[in-house]
C-alpha atoms as a PDB file:
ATOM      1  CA  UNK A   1     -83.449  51.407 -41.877  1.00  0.00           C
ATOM      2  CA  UNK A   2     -83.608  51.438 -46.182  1.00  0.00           C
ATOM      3  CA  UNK A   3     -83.048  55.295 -45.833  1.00  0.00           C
ATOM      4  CA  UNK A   4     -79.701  55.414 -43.003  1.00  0.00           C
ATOM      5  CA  UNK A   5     -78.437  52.265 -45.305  1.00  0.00           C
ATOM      6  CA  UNK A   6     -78.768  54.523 -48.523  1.00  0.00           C
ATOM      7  CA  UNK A   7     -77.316  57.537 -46.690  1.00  0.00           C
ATOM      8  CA  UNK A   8     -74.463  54.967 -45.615  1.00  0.00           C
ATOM      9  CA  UNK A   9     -73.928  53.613 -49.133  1.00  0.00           C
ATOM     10  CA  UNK A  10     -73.832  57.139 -51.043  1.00  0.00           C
ATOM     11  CA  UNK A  11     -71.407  58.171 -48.210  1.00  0.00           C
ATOM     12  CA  UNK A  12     -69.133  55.789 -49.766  1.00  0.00           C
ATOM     13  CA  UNK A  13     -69.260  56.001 -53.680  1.00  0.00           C
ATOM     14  CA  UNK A  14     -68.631  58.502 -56.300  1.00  0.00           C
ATOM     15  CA  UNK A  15     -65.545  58.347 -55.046  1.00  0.00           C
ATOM     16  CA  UNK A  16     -62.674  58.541 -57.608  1.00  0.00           C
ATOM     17  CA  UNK A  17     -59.184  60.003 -58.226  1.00  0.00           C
ATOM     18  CA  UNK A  18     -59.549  63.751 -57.757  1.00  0.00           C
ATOM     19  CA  UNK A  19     -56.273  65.405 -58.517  1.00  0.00           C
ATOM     20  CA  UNK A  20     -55.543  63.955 -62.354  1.00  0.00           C
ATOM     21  CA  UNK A  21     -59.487  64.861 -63.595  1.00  0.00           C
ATOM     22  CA  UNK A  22     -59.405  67.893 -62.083  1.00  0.00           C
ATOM     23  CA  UNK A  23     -55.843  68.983 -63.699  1.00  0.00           C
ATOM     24  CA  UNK A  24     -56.968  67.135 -67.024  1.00  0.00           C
ATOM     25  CA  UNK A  25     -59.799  69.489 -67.318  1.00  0.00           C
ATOM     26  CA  UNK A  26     -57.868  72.384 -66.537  1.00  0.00           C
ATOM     27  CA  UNK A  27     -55.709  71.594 -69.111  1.00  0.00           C
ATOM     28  CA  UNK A  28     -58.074  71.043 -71.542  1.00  0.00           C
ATOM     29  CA  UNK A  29     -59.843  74.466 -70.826  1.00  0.00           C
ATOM     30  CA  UNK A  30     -56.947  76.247 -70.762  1.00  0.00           C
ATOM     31  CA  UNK A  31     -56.166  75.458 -74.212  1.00  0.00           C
ATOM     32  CA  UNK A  32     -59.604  75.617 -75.199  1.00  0.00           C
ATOM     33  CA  UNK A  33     -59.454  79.091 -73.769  1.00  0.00           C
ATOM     34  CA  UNK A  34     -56.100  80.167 -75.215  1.00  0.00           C
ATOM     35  CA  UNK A  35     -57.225  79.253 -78.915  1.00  0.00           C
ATOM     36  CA  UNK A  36     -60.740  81.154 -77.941  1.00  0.00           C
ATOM     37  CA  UNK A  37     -58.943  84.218 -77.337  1.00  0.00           C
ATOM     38  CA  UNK A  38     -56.834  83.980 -80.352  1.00  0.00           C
ATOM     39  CA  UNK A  39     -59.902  83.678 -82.521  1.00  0.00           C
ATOM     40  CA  UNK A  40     -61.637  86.655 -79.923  1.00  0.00           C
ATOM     41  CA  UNK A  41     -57.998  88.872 -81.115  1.00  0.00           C
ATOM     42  CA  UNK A  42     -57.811  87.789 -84.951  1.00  0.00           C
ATOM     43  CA  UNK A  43     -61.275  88.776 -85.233  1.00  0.00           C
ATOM     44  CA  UNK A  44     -60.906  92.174 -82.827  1.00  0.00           C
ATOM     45  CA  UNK A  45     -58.051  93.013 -85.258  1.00  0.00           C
ATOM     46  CA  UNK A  46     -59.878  91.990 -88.054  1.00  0.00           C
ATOM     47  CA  UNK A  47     -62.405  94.484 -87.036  1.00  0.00           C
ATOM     48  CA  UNK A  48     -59.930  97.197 -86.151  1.00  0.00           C
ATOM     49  CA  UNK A  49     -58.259  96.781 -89.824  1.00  0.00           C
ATOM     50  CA  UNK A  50     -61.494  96.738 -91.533  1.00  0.00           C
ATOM     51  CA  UNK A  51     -62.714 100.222 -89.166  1.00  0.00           C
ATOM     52  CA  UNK A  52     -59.547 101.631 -91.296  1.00  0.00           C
ATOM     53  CA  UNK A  53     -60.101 100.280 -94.485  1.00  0.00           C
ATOM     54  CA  UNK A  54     -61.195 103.438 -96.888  1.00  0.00           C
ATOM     55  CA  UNK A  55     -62.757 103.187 -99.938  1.00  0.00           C
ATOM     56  CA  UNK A  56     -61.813 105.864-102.581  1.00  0.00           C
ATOM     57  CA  UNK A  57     -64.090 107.342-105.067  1.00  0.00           C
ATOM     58  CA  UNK A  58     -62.412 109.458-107.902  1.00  0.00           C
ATOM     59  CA  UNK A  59     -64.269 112.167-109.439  1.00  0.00           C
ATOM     60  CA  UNK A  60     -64.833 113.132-112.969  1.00  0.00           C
ATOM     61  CA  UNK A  61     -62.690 116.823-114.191  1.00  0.00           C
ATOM     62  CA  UNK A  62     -64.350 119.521-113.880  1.00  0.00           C
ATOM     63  CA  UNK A  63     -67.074 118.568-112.076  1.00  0.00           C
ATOM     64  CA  UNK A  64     -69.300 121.025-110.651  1.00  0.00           C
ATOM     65  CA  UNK A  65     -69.818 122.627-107.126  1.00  0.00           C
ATOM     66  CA  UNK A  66     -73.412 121.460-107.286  1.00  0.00           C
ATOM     67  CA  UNK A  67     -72.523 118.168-108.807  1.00  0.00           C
ATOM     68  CA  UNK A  68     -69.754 117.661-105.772  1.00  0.00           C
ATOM     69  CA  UNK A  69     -72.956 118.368-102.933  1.00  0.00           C
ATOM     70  CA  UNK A  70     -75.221 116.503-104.534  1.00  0.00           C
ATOM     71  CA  UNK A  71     -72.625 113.396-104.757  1.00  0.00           C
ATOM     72  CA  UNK A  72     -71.651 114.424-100.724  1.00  0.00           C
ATOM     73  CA  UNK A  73     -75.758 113.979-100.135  1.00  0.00           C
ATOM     74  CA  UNK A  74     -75.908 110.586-102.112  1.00  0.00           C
ATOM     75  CA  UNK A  75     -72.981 109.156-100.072  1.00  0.00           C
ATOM     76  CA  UNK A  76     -74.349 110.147 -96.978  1.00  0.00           C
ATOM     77  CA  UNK A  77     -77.744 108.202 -97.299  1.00  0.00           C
ATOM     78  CA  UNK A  78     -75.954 104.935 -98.400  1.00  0.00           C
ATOM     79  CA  UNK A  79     -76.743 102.010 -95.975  1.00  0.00           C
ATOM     80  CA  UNK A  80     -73.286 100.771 -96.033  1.00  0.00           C
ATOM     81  CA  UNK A  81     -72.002 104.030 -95.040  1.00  0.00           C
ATOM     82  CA  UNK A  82     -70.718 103.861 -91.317  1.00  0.00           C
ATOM     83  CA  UNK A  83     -72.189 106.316 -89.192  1.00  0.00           C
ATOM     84  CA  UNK A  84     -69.373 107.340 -87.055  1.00  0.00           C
ATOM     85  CA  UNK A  85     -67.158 108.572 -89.992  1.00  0.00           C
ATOM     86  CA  UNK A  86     -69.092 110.634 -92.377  1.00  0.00           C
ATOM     87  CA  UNK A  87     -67.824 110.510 -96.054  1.00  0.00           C
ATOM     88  CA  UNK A  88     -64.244 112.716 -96.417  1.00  0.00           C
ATOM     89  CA  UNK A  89     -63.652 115.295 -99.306  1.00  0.00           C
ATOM     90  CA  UNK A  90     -59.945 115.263-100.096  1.00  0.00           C
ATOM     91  CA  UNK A  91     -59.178 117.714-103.029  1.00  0.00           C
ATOM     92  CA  UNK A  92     -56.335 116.976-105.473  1.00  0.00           C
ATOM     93  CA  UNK A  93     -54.188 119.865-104.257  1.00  0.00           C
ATOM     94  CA  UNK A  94     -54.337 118.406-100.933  1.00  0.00           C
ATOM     95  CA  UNK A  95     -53.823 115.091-102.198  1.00  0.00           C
ATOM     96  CA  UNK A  96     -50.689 116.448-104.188  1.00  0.00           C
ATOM     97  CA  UNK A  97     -49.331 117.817-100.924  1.00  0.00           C
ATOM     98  CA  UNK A  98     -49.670 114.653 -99.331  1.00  0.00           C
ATOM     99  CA  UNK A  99     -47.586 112.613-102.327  1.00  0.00           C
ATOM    100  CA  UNK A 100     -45.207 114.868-102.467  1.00  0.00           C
ATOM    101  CA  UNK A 101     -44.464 115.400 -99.051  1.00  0.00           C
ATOM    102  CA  UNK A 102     -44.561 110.865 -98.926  1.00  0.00           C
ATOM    103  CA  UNK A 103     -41.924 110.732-102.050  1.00  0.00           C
ATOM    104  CA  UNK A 104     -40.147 114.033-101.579  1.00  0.00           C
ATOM    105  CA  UNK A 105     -40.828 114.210-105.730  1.00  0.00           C
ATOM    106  CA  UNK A 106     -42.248 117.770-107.325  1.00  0.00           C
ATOM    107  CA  UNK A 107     -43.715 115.722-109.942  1.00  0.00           C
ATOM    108  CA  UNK A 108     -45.936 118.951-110.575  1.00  0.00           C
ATOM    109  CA  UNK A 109     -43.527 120.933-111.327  1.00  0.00           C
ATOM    110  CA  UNK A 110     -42.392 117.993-113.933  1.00  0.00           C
ATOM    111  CA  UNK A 111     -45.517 116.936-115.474  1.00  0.00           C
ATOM    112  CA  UNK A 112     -46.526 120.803-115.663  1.00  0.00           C
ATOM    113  CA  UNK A 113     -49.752 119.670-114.096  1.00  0.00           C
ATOM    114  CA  UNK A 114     -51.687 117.976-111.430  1.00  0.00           C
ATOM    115  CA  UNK A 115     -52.984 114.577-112.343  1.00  0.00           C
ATOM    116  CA  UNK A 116     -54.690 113.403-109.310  1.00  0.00           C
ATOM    117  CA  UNK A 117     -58.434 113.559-108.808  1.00  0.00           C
ATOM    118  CA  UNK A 118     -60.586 115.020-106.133  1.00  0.00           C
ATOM    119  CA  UNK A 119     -62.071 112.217-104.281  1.00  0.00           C
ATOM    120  CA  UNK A 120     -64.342 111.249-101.168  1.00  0.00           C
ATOM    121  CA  UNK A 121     -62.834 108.616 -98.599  1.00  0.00           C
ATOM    122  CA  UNK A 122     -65.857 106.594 -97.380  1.00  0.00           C
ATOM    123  CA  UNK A 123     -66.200 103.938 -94.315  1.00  0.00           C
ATOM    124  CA  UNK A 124     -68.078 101.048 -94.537  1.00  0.00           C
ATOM    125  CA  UNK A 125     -69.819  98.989 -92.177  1.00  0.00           C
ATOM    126  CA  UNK A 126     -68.060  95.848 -91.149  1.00  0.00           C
ATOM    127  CA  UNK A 127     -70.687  93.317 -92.400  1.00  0.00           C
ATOM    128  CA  UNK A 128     -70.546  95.134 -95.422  1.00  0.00           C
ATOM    129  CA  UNK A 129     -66.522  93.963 -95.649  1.00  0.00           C
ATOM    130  CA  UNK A 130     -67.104  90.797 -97.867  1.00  0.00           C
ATOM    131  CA  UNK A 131     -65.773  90.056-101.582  1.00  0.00           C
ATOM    132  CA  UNK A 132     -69.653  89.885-103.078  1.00  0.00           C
ATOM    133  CA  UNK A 133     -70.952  92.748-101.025  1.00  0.00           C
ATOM    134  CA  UNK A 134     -67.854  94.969-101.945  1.00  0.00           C
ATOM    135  CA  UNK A 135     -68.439  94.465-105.599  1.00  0.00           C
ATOM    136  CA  UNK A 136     -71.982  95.276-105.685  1.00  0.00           C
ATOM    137  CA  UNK A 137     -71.012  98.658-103.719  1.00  0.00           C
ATOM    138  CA  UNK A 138     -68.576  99.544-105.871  1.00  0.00           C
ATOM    139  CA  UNK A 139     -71.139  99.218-108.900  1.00  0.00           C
ATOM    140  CA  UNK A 140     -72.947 100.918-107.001  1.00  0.00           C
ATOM    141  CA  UNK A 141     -70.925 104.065-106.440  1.00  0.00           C
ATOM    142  CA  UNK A 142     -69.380 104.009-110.111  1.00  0.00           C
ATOM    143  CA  UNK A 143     -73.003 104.666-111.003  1.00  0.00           C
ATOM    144  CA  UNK A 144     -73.096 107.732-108.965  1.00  0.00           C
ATOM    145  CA  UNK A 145     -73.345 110.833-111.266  1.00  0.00           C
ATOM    146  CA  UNK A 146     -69.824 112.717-111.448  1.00  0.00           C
ATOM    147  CA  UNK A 147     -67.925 109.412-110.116  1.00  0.00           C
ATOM    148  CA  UNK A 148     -64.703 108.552-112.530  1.00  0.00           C
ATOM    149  CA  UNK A 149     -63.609 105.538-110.456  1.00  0.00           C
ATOM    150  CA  UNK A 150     -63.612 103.716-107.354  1.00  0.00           C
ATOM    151  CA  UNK A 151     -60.754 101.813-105.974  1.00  0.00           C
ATOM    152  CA  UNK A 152     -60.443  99.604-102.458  1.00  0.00           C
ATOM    153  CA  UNK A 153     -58.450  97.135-101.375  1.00  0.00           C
ATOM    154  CA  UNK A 154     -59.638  94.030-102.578  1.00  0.00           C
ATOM    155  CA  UNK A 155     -56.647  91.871-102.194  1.00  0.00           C
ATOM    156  CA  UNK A 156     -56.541  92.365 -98.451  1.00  0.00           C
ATOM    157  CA  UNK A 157     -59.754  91.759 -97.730  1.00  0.00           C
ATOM    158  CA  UNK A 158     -59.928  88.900 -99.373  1.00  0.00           C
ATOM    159  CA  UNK A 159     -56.686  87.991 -97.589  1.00  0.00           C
ATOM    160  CA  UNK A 160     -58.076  88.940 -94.408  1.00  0.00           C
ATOM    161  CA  UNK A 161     -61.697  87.146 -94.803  1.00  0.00           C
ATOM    162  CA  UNK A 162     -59.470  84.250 -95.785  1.00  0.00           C
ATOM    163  CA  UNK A 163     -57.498  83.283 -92.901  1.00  0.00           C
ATOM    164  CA  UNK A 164     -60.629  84.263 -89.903  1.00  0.00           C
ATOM    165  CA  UNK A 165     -62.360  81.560 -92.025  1.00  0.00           C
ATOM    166  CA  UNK A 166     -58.885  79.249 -92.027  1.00  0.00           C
ATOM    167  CA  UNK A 167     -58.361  80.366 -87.958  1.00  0.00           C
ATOM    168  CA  UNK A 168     -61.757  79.585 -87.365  1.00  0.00           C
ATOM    169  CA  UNK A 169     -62.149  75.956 -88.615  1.00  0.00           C
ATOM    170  CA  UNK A 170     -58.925  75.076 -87.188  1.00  0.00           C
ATOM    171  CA  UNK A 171     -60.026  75.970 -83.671  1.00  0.00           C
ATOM    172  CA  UNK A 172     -63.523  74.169 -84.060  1.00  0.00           C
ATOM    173  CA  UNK A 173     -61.709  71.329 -84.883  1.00  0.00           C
ATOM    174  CA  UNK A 174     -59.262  71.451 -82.170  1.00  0.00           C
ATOM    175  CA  UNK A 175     -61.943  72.382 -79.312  1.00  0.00           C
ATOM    176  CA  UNK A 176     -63.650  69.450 -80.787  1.00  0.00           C
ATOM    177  CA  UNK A 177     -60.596  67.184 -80.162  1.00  0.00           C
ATOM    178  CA  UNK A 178     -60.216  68.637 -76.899  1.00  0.00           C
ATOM    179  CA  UNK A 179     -63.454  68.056 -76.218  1.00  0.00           C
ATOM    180  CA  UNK A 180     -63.804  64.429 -77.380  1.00  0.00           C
ATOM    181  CA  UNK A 181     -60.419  63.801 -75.218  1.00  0.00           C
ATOM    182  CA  UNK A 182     -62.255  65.210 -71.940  1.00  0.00           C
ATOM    183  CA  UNK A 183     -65.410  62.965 -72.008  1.00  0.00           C
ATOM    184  CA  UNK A 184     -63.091  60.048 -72.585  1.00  0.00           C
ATOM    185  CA  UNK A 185     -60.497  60.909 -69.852  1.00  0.00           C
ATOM    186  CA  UNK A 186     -63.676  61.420 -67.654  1.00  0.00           C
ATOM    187  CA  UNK A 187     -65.363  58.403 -68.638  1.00  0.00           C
ATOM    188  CA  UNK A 188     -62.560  56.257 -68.108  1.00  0.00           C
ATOM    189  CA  UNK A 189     -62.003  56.975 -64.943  1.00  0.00           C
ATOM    190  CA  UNK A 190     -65.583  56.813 -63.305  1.00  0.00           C
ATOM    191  CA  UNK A 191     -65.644  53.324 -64.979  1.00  0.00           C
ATOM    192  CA  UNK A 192     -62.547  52.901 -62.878  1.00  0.00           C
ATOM    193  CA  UNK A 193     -64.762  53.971 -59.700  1.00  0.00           C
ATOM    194  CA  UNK A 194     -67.908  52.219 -60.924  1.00  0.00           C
ATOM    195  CA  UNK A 195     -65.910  48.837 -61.143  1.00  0.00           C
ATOM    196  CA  UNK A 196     -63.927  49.094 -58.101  1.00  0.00           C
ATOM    197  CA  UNK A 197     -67.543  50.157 -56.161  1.00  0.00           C
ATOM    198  CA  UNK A 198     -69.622  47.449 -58.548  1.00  0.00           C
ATOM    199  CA  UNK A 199     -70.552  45.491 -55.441  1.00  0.00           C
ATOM    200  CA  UNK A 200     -71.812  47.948 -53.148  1.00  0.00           C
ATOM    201  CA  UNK A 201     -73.571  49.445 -56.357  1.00  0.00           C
ATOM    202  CA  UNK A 202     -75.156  46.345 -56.298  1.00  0.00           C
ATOM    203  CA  UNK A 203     -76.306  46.230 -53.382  1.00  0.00           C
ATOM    204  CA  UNK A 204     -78.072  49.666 -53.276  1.00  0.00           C
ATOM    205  CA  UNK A 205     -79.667  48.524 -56.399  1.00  0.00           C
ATOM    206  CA  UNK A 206     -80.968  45.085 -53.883  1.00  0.00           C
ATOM    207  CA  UNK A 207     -82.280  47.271 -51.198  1.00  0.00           C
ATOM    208  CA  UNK A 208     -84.265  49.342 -53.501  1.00  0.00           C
ATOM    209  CA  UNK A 209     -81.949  52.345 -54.310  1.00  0.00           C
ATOM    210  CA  UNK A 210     -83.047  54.452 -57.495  1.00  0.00           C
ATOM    211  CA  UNK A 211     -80.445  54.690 -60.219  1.00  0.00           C
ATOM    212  CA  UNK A 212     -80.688  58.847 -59.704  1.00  0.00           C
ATOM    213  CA  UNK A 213     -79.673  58.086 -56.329  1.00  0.00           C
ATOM    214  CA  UNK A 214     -76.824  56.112 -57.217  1.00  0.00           C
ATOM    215  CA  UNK A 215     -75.789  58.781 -59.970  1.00  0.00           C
ATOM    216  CA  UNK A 216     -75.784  61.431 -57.454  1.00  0.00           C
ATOM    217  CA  UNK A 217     -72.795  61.701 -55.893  1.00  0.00           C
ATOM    218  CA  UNK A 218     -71.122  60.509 -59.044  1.00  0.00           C
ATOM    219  CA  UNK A 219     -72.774  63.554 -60.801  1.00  0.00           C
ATOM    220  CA  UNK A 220     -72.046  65.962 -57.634  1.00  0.00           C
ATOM    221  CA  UNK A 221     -68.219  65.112 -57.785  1.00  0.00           C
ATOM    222  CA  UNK A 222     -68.066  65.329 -61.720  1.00  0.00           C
ATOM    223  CA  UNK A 223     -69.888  68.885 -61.378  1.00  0.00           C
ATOM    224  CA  UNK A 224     -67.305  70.261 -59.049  1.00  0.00           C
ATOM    225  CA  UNK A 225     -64.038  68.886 -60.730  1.00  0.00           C
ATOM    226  CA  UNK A 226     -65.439  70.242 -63.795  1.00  0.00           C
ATOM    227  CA  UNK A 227     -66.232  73.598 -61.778  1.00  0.00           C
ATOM    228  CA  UNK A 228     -63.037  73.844 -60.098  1.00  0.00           C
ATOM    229  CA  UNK A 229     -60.802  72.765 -63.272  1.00  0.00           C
ATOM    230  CA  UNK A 230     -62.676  75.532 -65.074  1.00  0.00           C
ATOM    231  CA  UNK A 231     -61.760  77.836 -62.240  1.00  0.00           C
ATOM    232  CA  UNK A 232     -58.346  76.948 -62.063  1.00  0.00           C
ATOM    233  CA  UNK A 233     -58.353  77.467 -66.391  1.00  0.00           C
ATOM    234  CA  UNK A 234     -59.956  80.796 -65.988  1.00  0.00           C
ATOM    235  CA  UNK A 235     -57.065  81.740 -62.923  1.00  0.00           C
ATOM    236  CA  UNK A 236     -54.168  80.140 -65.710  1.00  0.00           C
ATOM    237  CA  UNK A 237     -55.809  82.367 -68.628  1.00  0.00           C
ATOM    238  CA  UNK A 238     -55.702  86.055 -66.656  1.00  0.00           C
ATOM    239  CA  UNK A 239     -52.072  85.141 -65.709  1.00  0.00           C
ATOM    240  CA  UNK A 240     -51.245  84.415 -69.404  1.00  0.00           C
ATOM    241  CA  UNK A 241     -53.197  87.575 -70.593  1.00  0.00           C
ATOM    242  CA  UNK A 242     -51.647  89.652 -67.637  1.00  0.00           C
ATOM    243  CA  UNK A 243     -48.285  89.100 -69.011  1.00  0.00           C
ATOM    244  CA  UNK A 244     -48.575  89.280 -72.249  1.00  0.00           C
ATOM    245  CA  UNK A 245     -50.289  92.968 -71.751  1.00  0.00           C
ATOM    246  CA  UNK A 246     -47.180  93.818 -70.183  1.00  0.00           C
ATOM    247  CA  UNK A 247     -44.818  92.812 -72.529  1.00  0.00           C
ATOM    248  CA  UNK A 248     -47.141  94.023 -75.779  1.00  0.00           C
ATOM    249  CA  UNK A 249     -49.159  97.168 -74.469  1.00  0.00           C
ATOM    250  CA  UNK A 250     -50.754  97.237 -78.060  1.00  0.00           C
ATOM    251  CA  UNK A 251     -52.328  94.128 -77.376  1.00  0.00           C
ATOM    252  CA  UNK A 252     -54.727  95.546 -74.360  1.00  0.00           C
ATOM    253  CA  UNK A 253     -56.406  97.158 -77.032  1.00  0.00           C
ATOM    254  CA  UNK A 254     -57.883  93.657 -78.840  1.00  0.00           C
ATOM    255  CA  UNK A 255     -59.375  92.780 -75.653  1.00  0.00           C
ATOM    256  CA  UNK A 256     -62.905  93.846 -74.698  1.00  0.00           C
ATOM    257  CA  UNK A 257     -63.849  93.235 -70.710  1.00  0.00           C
ATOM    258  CA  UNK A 258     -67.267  92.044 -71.694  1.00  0.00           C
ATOM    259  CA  UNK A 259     -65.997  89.546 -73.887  1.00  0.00           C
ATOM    260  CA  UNK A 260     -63.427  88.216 -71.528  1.00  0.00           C
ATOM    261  CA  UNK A 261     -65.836  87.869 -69.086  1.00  0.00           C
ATOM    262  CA  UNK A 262     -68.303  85.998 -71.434  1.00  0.00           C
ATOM    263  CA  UNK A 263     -65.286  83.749 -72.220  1.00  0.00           C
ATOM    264  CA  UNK A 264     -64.255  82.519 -68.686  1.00  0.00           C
ATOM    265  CA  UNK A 265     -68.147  81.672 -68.016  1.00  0.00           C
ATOM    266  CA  UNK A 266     -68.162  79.994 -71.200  1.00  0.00           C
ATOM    267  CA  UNK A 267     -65.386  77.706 -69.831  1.00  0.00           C
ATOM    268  CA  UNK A 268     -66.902  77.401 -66.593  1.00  0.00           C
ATOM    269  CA  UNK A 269     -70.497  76.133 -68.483  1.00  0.00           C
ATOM    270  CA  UNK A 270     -67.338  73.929 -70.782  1.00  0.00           C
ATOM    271  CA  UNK A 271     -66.155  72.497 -67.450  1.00  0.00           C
ATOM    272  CA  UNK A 272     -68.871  71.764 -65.729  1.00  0.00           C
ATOM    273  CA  UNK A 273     -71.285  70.532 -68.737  1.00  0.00           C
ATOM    274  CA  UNK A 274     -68.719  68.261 -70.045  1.00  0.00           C
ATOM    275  CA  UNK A 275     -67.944  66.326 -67.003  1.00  0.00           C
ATOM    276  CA  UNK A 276     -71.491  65.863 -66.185  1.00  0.00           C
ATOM    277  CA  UNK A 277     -72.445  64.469 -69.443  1.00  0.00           C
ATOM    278  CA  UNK A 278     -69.630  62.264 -69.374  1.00  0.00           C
ATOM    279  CA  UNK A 279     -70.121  61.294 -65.582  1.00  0.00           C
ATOM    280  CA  UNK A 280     -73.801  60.677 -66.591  1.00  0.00           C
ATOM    281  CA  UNK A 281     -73.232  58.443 -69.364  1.00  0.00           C
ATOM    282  CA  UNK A 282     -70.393  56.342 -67.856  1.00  0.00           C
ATOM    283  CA  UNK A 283     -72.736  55.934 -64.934  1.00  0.00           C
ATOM    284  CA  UNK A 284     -75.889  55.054 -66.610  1.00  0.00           C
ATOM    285  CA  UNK A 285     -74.077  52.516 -68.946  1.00  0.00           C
ATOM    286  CA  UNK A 286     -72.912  50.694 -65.887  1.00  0.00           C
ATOM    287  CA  UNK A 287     -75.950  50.351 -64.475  1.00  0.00           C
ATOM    288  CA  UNK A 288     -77.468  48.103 -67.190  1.00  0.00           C
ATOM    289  CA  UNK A 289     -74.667  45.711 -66.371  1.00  0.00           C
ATOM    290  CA  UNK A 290     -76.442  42.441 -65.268  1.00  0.00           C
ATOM    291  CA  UNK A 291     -75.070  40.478 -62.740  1.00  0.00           C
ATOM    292  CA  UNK A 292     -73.221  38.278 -64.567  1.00  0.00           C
ATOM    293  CA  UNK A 293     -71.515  41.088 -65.612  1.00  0.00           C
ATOM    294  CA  UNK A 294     -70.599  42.877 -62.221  1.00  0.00           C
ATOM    295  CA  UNK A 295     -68.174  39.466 -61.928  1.00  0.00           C
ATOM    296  CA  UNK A 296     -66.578  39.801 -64.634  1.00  0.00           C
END
């Protein structure tokens, strides 16, 4: 009789409005998602900037044939080096060409003589693309025997290492808000349930009923709004990244399909985690409640 009584009961609570939670959290992981995949783009392009980022090393005059392999050999051992782009010889009759054919100047034919340098054009790898790092490499190459200078872009990287750190707090922060707004949202309204059902809560509790039997259907129903808002997110996202494809082709190439896909389960675990915990704590609370204060 306890048992079809319980069955009975649970039939009848953990129910709450349905429509508003479930669009709140798809709000809130949609915009958790769209700042997500501005931070997954800034940092894609980040990467794709720093992949062309070339650091120049300026030989000495004259320097030998032997002296220019041997440097070619030191380069190519470096750790830093990146693998897929092996260090690039550019002599200063090609780099002449190049300037003049940029400026449209014979500046040769001016100065009676070349100025420029041969050089190598090296690729780093991207951990390697940080202020400290970059100025113990390039001690590190000045030291090289035949090596007149070495030159790289500091300002921009600094510039760019700069605002991922900026983008990257600011999104934290406002996931965190997000967040924070969620659990209360959620919270709120299962108190809403919990008082409006105090009575037959209490009477479960009478007969015997375990408070993870009472939770149940309160955490069942929290699971799939949070599921289904998630969903519903993920479905809002592919539109918005659908679109925007179409209108900037260029931007297809920031996005990686593992990394989307690792995002859109992230919201799903967002979705679903967050309304549980909040569903679990709302209920829990209420069930301390003594009686005095289910009449209240």
């Amino acid at each position: 009789m306890m048992q079809k009584n319980q069955r009975q009961f649970q039939s009848n609570i953990g129910s709450y409005p349905h429509t508003s939670i479930v669009l709140s959290i798809t709000a809130a992981n949609f915009v958790i998602g769209i700042f997500l995949l501005l931070v997954m783009h800034a940092q894609e392009l980040t990467a794709l900037v720093r992949a062309n980022l070339e650091i120049h090393i300026y030989l000495q005059r004259n320097i030998s044939e032997n002296d220019k392999q041997h440097l070619t050999n030191s380069l190519s051992q470096l750790k830093f080096i990146d693998p897929q782009s092996k260090p690039k010889f550019i002599s200063k009759e090609v780099a002449a060409q190049e300037l003049i054919r940029q400026t449209g100047e014979q500046f040769i034919d001016f100065l009676g003589e070349n100025p420029l340098r041969d050089a190598f054009v090296i690729n780093i790898k991207e951990e390697f693309y940080k202020t400290d790092k970059l100025k113990v490499i390039a001690t590190q190459l000045a030291s090289l025997q035949g090596v007149f200078e070495v030159n790289y872009q500091e300002s921009l990287i600094d510039q760019i290492n700069a605002n991922i750190q900026q983008l990257t707090l600011m999104v934290s922060v406002f996931i965190l808000i997000l967040l924070l707004t969620v659990v209360i949202l959620i919270n709120s309204a299962i108190k809403i349930a919990l008082f409006s059902q105090r009575f037959l809560i209490r009477s479960m509790q009478l007969v015997g009923a375990t408070a993870f039997f009472i939770k149940k259907p309160f955490l069942l129903r929290a699971a799939t709004q949070g599921f289904i808002g998630a969903l519903f997110a993920c479905s809002l996202l592919l539109l918005v990244l659908t679109y925007s494809n179409l209108q900037i082709e260029e931007l297809a190439l920031l996005q990686d399909l593992g990394t989307l896909i690792l995002l859109f389960i992230l919201l799903i675990i967002i979705g679903i985690g967050v309304s549980l915990c909040s569903a679990y704590l709302a209920v829990s609370r209420y069930l301390k409640f003594s009686t005095e204060e289910f009449y209240e």
